[in-house]
N, C-alpha and C. Protein backbone atom coordinates (compact mmCIF):
# COMPACT_ATOMS: atom_id res chain seq x y z
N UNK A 1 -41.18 29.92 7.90
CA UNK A 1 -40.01 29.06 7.90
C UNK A 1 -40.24 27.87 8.82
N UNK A 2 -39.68 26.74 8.27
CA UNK A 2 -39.77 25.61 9.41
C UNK A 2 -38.87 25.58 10.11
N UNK A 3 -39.40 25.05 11.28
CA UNK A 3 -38.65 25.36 12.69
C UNK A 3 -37.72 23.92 12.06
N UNK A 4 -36.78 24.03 12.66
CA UNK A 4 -35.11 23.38 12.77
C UNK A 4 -34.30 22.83 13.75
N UNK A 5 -33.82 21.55 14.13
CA UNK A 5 -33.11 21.04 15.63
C UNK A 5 -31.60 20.92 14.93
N UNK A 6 -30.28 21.12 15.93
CA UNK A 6 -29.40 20.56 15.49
C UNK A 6 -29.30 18.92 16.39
N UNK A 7 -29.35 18.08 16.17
CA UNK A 7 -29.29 17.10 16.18
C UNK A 7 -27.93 16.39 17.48
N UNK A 8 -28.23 16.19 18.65
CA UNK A 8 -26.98 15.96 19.43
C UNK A 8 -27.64 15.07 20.21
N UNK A 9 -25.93 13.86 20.99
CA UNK A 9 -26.44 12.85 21.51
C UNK A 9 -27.34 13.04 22.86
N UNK A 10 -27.31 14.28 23.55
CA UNK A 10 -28.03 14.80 24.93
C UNK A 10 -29.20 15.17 24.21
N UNK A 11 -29.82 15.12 23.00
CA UNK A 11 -31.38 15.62 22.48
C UNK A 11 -31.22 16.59 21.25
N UNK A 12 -32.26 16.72 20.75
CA UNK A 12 -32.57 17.84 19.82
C UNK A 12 -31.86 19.50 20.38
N UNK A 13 -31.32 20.61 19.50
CA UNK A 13 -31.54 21.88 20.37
C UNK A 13 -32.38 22.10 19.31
N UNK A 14 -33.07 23.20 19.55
CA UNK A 14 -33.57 23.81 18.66
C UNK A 14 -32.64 25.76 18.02
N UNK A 15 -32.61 25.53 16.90
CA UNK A 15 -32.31 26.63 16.41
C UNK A 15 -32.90 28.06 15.47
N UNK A 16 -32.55 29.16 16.09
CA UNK A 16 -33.15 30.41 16.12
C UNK A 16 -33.06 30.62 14.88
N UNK A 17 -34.66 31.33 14.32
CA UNK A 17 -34.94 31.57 12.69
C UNK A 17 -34.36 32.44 12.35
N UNK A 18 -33.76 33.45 12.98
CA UNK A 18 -32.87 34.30 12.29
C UNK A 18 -31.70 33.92 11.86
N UNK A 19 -31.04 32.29 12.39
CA UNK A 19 -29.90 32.07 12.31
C UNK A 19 -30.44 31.10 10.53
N UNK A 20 -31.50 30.50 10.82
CA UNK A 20 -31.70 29.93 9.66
C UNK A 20 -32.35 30.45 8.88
N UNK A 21 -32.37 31.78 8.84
CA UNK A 21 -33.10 32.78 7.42
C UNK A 21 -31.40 33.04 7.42
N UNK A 22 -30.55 33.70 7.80
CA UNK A 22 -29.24 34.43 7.82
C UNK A 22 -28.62 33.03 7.00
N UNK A 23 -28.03 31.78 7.11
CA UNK A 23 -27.90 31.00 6.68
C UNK A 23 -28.38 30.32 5.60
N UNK A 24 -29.29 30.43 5.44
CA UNK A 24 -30.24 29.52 4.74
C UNK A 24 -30.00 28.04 4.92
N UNK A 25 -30.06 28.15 6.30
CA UNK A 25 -30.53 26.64 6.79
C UNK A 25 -31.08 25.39 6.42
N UNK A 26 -31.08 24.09 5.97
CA UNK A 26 -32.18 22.89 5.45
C UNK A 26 -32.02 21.92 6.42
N UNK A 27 -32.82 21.25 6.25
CA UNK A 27 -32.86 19.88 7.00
C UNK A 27 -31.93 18.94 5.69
N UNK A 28 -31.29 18.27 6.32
CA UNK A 28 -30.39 17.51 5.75
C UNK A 28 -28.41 17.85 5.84
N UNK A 29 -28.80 19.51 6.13
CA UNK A 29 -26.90 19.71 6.10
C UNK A 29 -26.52 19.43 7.70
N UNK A 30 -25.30 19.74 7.77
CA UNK A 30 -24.61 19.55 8.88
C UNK A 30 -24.29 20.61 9.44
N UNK A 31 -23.77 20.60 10.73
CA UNK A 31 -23.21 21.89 11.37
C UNK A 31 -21.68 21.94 11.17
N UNK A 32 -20.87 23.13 11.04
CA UNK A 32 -19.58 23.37 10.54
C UNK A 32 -18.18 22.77 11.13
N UNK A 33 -18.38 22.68 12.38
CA UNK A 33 -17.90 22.30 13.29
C UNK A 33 -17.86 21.13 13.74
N UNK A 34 -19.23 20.46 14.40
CA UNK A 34 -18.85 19.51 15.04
C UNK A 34 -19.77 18.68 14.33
N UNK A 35 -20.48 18.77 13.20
CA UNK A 35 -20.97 18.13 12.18
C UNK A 35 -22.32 17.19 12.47
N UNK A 36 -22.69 18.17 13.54
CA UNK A 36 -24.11 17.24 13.82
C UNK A 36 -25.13 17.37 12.26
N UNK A 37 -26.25 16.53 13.07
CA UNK A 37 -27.11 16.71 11.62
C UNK A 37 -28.32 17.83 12.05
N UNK A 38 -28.56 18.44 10.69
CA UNK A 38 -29.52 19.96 10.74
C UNK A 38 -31.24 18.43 10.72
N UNK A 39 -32.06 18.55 11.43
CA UNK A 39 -32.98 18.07 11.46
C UNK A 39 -33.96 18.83 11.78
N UNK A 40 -35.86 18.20 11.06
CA UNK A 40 -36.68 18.80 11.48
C UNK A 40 -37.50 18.61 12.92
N UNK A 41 -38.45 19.18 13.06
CA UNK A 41 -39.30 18.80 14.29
C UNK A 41 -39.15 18.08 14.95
N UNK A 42 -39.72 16.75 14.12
CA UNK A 42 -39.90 15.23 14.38
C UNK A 42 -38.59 14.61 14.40
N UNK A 43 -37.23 15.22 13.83
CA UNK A 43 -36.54 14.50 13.85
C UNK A 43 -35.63 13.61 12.38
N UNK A 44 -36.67 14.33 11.88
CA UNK A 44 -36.55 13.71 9.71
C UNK A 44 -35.32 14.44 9.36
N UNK A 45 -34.44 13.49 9.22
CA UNK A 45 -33.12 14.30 8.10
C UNK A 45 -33.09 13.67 7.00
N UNK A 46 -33.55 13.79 5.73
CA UNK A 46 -33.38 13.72 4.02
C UNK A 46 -32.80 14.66 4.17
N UNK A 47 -32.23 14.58 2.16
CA UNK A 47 -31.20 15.28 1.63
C UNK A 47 -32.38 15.22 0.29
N UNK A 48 -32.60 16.35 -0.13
CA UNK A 48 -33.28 16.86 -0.99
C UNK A 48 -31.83 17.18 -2.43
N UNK A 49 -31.30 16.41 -3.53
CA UNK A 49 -30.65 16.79 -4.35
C UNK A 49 -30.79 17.92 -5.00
N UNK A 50 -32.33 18.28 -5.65
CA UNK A 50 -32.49 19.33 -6.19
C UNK A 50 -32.41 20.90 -5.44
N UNK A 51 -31.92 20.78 -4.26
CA UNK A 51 -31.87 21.58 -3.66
C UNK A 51 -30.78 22.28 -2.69
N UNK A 52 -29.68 20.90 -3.12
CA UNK A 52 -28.13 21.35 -2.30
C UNK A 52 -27.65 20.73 -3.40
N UNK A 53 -26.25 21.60 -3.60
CA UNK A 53 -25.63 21.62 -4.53
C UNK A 53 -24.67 20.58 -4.76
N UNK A 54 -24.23 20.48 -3.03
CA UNK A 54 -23.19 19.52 -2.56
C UNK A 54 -23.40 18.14 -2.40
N UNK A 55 -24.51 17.76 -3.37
CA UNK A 55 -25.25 15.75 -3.22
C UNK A 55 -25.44 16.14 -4.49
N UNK A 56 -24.04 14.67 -4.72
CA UNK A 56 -24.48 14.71 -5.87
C UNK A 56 -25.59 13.53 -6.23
N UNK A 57 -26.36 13.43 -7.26
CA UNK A 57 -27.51 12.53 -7.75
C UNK A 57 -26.86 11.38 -7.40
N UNK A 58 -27.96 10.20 -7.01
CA UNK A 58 -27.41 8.66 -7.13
C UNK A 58 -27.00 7.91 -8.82
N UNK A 59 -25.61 7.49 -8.70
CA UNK A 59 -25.62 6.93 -9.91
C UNK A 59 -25.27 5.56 -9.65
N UNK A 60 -25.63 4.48 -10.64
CA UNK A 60 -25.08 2.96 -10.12
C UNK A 60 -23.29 3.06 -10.40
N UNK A 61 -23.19 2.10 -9.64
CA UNK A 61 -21.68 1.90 -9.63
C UNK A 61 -21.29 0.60 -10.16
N UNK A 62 -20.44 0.78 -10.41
CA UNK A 62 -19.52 -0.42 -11.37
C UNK A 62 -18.73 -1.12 -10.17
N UNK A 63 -19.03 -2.47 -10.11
CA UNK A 63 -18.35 -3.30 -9.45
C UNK A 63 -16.47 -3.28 -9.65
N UNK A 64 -16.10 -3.14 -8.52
CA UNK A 64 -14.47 -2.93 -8.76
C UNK A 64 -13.79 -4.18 -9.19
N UNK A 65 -13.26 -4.30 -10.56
CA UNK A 65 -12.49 -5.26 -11.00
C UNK A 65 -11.07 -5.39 -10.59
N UNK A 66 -10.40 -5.01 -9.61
CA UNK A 66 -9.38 -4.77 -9.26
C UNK A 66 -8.36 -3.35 -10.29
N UNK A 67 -6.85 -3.53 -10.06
CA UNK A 67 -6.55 -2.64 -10.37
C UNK A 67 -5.77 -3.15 -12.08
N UNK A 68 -5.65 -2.53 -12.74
CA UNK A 68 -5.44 -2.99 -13.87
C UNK A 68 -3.89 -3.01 -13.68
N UNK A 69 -3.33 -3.75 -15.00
CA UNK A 69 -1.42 -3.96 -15.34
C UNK A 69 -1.07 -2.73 -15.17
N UNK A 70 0.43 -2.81 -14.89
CA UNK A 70 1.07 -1.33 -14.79
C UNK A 70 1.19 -1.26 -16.42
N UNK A 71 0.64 -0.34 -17.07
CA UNK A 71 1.07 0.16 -18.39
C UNK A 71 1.61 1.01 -18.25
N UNK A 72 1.69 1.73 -19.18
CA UNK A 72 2.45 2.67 -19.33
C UNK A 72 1.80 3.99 -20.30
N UNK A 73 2.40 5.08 -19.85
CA UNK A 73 1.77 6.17 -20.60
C UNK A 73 2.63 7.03 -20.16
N UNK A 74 2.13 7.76 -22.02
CA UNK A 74 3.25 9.05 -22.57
C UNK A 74 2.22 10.48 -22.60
N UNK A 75 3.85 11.10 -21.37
CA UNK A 75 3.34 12.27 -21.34
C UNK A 75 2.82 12.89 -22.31
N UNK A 76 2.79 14.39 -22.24
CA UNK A 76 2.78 15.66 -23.37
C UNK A 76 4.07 15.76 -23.99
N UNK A 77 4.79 15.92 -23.14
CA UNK A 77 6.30 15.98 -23.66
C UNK A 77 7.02 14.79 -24.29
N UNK A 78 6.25 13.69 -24.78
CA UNK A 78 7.36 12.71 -24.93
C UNK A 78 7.75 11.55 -23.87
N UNK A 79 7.62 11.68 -22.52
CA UNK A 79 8.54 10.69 -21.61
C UNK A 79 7.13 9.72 -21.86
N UNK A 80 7.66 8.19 -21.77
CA UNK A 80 7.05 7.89 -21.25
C UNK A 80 7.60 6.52 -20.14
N UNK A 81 6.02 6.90 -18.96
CA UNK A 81 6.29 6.37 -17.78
C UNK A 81 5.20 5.04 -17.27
N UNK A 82 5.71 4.57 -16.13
CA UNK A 82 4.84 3.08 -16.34
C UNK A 82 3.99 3.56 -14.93
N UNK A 83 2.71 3.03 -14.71
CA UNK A 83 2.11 3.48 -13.73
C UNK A 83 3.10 3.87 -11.92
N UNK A 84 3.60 1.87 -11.84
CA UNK A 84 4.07 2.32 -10.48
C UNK A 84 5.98 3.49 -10.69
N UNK A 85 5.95 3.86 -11.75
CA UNK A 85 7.55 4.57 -11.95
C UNK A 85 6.76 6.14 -11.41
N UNK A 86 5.50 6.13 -11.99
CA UNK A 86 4.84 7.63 -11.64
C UNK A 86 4.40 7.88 -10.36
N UNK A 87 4.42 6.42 -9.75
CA UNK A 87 3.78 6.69 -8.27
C UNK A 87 4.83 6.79 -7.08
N UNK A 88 6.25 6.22 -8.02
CA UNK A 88 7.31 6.14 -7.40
C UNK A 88 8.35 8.00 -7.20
N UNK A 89 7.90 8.25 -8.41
CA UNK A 89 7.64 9.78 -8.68
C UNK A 89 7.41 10.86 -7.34
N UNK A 90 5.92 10.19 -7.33
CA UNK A 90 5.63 11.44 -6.61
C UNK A 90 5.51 11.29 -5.24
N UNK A 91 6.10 10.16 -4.97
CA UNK A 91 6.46 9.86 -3.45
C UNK A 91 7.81 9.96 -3.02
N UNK A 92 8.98 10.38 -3.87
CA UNK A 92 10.16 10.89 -3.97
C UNK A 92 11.09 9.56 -4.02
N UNK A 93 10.55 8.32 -4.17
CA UNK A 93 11.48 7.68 -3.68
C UNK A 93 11.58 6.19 -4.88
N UNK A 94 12.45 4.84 -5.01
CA UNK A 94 12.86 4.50 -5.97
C UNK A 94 12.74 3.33 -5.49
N UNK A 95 11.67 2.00 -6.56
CA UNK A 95 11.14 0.78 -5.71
C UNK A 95 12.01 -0.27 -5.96
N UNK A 96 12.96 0.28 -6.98
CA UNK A 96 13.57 -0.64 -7.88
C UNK A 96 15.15 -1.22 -6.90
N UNK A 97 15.60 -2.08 -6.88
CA UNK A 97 16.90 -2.07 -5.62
C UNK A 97 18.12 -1.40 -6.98
């Protein structure tokens, strides 16, 4: 197993292989708590995708065109509602005087 540091501003610690066989420890996650970074030897933190579940792949992103017109859309049931009436909804409260 490769040896393992948790990563803090006073230095590297190093952490015990039983804790990172019991865990299954990588270089790249964090600690639970206070969210340092899991690093190796030298100090290398990558994130290996094929190998944590929780990263997801890089995908390109679409430049934000702002937010579109309030339209409107019909429930399942029939009502239908206009974006800010639904947002007005679920914030309990009424924008309209």
């Amino acid at each position: 197993m490769e040896e393992l540091f948790i990563e803090t501003p006073k230095g590297n610690v190093p952490i015990d292989q039983e804790f990172i066989e019991k865990y299954n420890l990588q270089k790249g996650m964090k600690t639970p708590f206070s969210s340092d970074r899991i690093v190796g030897k030298n100090g290398e933190f990558f994130i290996d995708p094929s190998q944590q579940e929780h990263v997801r792949p890089y995908t390109k992103t679409v430049p934000f065109d702002g937010f579109p017109d309030d339209g409107v859309e019909t429930m399942d049931n029939g009502f239908e509602l206009s974006t800010s009436e639904i947002i007005d909804f679920a914030q309990g409260i009424d924008s309209e005087p």
